[in-house]
C-alpha atoms as a PDB file:
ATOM      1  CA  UNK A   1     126.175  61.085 146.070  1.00  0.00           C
ATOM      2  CA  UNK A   2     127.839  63.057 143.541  1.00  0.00           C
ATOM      3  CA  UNK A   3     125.932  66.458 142.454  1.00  0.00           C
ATOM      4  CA  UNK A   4     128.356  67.089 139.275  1.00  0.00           C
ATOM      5  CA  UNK A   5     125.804  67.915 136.257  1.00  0.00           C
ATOM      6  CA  UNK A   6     127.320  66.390 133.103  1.00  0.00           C
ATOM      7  CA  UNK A   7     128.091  68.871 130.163  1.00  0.00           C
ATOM      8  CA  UNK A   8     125.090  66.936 128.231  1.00  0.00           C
ATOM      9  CA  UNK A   9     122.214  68.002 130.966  1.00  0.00           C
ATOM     10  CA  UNK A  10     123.785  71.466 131.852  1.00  0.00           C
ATOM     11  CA  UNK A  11     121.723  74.169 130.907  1.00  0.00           C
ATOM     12  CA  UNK A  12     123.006  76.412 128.281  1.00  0.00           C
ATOM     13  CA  UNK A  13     122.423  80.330 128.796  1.00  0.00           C
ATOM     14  CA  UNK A  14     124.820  81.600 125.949  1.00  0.00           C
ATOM     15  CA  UNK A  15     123.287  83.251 123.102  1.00  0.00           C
ATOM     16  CA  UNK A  16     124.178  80.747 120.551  1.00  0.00           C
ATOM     17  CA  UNK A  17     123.879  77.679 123.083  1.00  0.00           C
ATOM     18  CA  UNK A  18     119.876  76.805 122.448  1.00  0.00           C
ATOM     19  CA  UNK A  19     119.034  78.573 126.307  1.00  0.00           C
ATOM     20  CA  UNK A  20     118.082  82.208 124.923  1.00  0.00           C
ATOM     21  CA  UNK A  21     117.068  83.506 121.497  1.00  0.00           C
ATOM     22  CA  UNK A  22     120.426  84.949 119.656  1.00  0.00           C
ATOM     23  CA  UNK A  23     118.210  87.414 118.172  1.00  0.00           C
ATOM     24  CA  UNK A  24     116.206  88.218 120.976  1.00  0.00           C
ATOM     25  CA  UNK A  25     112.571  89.285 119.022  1.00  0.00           C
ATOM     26  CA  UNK A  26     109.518  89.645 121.096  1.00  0.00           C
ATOM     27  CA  UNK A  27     107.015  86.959 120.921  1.00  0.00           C
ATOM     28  CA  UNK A  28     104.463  89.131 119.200  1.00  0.00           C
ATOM     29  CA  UNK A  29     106.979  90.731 116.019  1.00  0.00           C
ATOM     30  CA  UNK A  30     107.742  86.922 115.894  1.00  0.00           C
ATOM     31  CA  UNK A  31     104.256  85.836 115.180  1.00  0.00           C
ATOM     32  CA  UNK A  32     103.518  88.957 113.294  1.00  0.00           C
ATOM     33  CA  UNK A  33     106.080  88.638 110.817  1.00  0.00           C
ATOM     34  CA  UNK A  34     105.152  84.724 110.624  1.00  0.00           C
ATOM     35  CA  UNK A  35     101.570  86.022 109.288  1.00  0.00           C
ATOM     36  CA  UNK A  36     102.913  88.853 107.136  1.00  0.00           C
ATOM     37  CA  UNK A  37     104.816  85.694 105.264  1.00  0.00           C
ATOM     38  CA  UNK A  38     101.145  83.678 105.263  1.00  0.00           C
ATOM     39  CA  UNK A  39      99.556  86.719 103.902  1.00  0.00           C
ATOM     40  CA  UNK A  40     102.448  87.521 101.559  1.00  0.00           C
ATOM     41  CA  UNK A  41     101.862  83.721  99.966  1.00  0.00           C
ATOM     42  CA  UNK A  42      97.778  84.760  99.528  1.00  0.00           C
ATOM     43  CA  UNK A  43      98.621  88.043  97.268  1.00  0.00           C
ATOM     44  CA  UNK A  44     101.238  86.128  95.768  1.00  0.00           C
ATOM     45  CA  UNK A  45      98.794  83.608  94.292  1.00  0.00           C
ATOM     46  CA  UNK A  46      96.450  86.102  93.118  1.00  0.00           C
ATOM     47  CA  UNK A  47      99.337  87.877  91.135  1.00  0.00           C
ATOM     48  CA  UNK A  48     100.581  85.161  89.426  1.00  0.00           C
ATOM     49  CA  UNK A  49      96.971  84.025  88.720  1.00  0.00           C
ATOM     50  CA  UNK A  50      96.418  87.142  87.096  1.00  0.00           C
ATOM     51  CA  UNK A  51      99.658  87.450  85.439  1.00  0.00           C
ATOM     52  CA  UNK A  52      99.073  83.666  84.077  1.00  0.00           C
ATOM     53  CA  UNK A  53      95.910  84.718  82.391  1.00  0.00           C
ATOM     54  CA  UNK A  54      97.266  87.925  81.145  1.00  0.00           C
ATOM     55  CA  UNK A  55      99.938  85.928  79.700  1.00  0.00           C
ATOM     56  CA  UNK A  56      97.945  83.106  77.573  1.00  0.00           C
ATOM     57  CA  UNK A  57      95.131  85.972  76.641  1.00  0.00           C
ATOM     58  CA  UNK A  58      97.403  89.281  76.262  1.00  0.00           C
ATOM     59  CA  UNK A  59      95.947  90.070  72.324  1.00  0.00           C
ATOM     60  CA  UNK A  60      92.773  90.629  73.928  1.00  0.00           C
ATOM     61  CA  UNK A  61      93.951  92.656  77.630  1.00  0.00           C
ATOM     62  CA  UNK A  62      92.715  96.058  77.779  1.00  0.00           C
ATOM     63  CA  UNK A  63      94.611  98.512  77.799  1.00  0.00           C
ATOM     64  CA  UNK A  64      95.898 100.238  81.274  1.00  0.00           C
ATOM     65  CA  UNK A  65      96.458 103.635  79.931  1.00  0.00           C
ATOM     66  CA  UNK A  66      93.120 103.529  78.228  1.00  0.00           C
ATOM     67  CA  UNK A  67      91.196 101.883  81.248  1.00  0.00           C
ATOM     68  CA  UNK A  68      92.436 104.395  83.902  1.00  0.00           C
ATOM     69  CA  UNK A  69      92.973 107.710  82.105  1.00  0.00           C
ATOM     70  CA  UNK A  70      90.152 109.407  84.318  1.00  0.00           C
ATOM     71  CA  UNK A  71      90.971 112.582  87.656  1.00  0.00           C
ATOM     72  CA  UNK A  72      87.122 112.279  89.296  1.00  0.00           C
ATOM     73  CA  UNK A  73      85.757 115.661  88.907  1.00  0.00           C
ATOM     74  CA  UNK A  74      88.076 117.004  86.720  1.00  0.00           C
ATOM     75  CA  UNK A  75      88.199 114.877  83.405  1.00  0.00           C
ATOM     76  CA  UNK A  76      87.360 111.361  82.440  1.00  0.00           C
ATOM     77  CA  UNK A  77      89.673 111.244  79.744  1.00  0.00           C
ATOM     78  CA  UNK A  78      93.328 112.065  78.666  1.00  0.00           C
ATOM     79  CA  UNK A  79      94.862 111.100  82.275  1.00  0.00           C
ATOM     80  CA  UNK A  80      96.334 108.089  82.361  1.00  0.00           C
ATOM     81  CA  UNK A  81      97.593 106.566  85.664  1.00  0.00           C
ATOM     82  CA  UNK A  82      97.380 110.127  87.028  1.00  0.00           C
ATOM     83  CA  UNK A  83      94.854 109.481  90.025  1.00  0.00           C
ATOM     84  CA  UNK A  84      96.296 106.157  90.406  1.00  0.00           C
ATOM     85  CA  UNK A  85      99.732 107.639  90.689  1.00  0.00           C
ATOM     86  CA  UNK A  86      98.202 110.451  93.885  1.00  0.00           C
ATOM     87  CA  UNK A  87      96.843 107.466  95.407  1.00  0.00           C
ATOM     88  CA  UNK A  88     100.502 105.644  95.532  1.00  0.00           C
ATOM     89  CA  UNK A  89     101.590 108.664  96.757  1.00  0.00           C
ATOM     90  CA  UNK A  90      99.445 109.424  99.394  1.00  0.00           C
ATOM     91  CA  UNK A  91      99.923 105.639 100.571  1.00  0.00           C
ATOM     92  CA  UNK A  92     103.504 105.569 100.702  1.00  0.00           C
ATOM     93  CA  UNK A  93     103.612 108.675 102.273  1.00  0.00           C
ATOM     94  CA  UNK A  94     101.488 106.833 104.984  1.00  0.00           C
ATOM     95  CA  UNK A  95     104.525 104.441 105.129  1.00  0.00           C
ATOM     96  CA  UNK A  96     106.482 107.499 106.199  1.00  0.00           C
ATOM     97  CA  UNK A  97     104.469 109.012 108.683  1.00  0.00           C
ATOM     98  CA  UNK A  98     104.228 105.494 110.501  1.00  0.00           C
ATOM     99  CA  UNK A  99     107.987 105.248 110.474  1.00  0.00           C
ATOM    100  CA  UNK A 100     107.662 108.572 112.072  1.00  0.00           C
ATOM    101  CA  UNK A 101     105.475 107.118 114.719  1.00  0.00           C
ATOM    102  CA  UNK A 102     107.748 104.316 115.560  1.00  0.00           C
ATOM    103  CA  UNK A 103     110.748 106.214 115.715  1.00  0.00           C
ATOM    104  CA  UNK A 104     108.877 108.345 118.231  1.00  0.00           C
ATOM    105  CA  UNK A 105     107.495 105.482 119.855  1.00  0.00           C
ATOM    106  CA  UNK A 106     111.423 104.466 120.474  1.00  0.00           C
ATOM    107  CA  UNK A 107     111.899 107.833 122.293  1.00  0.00           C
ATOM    108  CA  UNK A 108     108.437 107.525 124.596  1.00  0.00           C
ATOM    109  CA  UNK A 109     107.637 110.707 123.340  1.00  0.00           C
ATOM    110  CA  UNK A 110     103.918 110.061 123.238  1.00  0.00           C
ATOM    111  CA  UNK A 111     102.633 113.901 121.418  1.00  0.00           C
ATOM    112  CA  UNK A 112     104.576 112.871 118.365  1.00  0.00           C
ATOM    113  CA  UNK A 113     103.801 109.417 118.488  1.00  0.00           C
ATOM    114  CA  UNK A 114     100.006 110.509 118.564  1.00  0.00           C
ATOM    115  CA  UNK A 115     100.557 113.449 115.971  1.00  0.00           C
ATOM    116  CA  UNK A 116     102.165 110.736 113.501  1.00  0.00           C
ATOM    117  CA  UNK A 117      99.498 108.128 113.873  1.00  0.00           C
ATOM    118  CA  UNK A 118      96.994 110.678 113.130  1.00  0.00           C
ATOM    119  CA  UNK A 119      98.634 111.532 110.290  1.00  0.00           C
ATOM    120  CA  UNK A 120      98.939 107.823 109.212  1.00  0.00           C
ATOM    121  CA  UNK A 121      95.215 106.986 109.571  1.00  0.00           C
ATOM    122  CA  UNK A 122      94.422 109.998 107.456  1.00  0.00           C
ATOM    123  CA  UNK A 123      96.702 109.078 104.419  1.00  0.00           C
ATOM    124  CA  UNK A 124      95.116 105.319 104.759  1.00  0.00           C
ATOM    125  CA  UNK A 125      91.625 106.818 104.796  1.00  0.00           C
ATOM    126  CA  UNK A 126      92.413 109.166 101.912  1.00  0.00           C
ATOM    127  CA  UNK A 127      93.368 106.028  99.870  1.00  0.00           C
ATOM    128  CA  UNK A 128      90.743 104.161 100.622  1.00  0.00           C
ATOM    129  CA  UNK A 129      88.552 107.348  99.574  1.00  0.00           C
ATOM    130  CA  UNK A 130      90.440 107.548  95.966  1.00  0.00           C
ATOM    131  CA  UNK A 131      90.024 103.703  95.457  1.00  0.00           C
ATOM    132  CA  UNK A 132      86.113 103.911  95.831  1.00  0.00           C
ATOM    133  CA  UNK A 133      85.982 107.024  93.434  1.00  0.00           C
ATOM    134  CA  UNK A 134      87.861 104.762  91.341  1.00  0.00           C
ATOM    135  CA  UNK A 135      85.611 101.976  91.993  1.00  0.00           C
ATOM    136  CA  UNK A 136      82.404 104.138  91.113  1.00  0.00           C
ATOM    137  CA  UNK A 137      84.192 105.739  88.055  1.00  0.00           C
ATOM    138  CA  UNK A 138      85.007 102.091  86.693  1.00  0.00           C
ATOM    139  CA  UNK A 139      81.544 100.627  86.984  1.00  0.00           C
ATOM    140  CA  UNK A 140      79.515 103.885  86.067  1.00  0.00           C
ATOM    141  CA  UNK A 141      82.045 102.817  82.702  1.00  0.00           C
ATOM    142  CA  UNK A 142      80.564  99.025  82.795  1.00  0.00           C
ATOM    143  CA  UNK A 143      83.509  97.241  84.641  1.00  0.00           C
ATOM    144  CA  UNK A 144      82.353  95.158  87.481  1.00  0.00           C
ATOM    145  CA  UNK A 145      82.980  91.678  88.645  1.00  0.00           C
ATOM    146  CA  UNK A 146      82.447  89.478  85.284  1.00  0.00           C
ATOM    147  CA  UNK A 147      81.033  92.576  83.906  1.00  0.00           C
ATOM    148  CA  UNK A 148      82.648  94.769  80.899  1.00  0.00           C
ATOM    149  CA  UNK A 149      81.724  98.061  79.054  1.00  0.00           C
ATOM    150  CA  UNK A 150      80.053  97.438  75.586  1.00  0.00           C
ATOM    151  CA  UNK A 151      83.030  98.874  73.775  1.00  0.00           C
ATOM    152  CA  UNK A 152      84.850  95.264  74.680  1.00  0.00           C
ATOM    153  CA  UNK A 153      82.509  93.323  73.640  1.00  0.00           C
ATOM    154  CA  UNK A 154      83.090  90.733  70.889  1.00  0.00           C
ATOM    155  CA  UNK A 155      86.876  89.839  70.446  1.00  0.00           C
ATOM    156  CA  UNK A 156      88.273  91.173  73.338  1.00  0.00           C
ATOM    157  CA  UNK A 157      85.517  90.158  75.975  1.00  0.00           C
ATOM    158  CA  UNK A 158      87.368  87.300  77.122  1.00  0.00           C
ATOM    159  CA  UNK A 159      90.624  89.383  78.060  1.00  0.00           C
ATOM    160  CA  UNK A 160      88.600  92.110  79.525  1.00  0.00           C
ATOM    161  CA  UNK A 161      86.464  89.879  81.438  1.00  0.00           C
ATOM    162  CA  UNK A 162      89.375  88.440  83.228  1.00  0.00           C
ATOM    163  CA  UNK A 163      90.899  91.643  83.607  1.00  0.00           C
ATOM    164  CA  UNK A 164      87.643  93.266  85.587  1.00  0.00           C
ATOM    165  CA  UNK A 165      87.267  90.175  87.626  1.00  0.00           C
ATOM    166  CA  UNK A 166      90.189  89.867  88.917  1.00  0.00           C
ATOM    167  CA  UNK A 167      91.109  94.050  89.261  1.00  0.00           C
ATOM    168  CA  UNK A 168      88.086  94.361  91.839  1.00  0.00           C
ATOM    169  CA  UNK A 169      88.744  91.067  93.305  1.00  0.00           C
ATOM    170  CA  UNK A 170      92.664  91.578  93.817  1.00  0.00           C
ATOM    171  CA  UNK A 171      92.346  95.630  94.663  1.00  0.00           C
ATOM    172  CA  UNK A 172      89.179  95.106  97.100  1.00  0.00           C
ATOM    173  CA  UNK A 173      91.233  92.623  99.133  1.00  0.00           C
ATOM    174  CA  UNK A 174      94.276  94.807  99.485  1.00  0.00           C
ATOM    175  CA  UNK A 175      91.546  97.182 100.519  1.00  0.00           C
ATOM    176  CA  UNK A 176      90.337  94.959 102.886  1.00  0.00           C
ATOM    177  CA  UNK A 177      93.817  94.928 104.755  1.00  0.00           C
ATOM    178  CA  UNK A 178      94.034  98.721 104.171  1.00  0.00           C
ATOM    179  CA  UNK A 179      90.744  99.162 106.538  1.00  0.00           C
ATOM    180  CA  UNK A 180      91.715  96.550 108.923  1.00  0.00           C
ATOM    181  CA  UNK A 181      94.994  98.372 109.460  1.00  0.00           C
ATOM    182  CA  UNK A 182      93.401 102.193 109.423  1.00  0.00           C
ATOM    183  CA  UNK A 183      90.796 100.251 112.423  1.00  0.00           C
ATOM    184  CA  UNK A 184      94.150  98.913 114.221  1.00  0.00           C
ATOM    185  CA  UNK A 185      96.177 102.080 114.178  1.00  0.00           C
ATOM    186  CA  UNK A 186      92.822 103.950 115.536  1.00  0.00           C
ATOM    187  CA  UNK A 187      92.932 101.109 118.297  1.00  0.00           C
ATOM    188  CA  UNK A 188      96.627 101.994 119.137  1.00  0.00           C
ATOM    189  CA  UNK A 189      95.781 106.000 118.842  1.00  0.00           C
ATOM    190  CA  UNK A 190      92.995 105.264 121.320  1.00  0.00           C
ATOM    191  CA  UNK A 191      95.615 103.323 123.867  1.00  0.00           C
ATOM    192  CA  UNK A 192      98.389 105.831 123.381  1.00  0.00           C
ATOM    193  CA  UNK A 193      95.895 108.668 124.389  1.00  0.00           C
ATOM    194  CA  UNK A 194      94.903 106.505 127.129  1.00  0.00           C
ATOM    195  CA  UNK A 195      98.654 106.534 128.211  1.00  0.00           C
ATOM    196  CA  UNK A 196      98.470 102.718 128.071  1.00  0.00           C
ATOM    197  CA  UNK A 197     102.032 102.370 126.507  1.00  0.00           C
ATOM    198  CA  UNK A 198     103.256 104.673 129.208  1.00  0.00           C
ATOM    199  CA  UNK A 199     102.095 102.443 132.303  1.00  0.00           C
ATOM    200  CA  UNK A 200     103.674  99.727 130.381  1.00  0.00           C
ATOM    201  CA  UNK A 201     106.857 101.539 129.772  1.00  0.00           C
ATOM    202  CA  UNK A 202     107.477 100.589 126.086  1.00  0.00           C
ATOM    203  CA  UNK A 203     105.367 101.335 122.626  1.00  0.00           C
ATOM    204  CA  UNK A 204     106.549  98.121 121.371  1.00  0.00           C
ATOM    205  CA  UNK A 205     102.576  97.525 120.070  1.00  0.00           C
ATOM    206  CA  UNK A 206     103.303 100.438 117.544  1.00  0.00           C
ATOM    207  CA  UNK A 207     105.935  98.756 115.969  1.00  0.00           C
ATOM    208  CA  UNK A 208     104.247  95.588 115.019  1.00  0.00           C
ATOM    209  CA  UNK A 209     101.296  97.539 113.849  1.00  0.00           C
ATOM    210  CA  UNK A 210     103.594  99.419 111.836  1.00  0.00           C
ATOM    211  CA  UNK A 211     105.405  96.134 110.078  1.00  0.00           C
ATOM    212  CA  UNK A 212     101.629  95.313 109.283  1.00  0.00           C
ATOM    213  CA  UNK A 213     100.552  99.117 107.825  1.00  0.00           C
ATOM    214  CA  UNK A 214     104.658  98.588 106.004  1.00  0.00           C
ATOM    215  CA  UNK A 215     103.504  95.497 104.580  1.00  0.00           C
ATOM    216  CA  UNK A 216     100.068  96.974 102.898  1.00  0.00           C
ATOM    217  CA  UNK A 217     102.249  99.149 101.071  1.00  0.00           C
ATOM    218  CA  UNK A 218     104.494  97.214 100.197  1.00  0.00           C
ATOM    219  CA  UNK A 219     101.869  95.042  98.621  1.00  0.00           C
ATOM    220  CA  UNK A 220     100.150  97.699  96.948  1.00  0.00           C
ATOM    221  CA  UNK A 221     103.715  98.938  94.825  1.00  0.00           C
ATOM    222  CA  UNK A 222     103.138  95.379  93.533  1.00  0.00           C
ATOM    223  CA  UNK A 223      99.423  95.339  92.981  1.00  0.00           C
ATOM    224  CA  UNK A 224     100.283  98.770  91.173  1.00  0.00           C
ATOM    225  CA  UNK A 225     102.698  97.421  88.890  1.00  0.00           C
ATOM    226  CA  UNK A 226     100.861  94.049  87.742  1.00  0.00           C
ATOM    227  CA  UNK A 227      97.397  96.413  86.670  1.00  0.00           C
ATOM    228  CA  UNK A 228      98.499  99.826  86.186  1.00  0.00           C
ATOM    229  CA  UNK A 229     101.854  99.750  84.755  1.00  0.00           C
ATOM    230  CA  UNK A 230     102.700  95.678  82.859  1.00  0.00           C
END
């Protein structure tokens, strides 16, 4: 009986030949990046949502530099996109610190690794401390969901009634993410301190984390430009 394997049933093993990825990503950046994408489509249709209705009602939109011209504790007035601005900062400075983290990660070297995701979580719960003060600023002025300050009422409620709607709507869900990522990179702290990544010889978990905590910011530059700056 002849044991020859045709061409046709041989298995291939090359890396362009079907038997092995030719990229060679981990299962787990695979399916993270596959629900960055999903989550990337969700903001997406809340942007363009919001930039459709800014669009058909722009004569009555408030004004961005006269709806966030307020430093809490220091002035409510005369500030635009000032606080807004430290918040950006702070969060993509977060970005950097989890790059940090990673690179460290790469090297095993776990006291950086830990000293970097410390400093991550921080700048994340710094943010999310700025966007409530912003929060409680904007509704002690009358915005809320469907809810507007007297001062647009009349002409411009429509405009302004879209515009507060869909700011706390749009913002509290990119909050949303921002906690669930400050909960996920305690998690990892908690396992790197538990030398869990050691046992297992690789800190590949802090790298997907870190695509996710990339991806928040990322989202938030946009976020940023359709409310503060358009």
């Amino acid at each position: 009986m002849n044991a020859t394997i045709s061409k046709l049933d041989e298995v291939k093993t090359g890396n362009w030949s079907g038997g092995t990825s030719p990229f060679k990503i981990e299962y787990g950046k695979i399916m993270m990046w596959l629900f960055l994408l999903s989550d990337a489509f969700t903001f997406t249709g809340f942007l363009v949502a919001y930039g459709a209705q800014r669009m058909f009602i722009q004569d009555t939109w408030p004004n961005p530099d006269h709806v966030f011209q307020s430093i809490p504790f220091i002035t409510d007035t005369g500030a635009p996109l000032v606080f807004v601005g430290i918040m950006t900062f702070i969060l993509i400075m977060s970005s950097v610190t989890m790059v940090l983290a990673v690179e460290a990660g790469h090297r095993r070297a776990k006291k950086e690794v830990v000293t970097w995701m410390i400093l991550t979580i921080i700048g994340g719960l710094t943010f999310l401390g700025c966007q409530a003060l912003e929060w409680t600023h904007l509704n002690h002025a009358g915005f809320w969901f469907g809810a507007i300050p007297d001062e647009y009422l009349g002409a411009q409620a429509m405009g302004a009634t879209q515009f507060s709607s869909y700011f706390f709507a749009i913002t509290g869900f990119h909050g949303l993410h921002v906690t669930i990522g400050i909960t996920v990179n305690i998690i990892i702290l908690l396992m790197t301190l538990s030398n869990v990544f050691e046992r297992r010889g690789t800190y590949l978990m802090i790298e997907k984390v870190g695509l996710y905590w990339h991806f928040v910011d990322l989202v938030w530059v946009f976020v940023f430009t359709f409310f503060y700056l358009v």
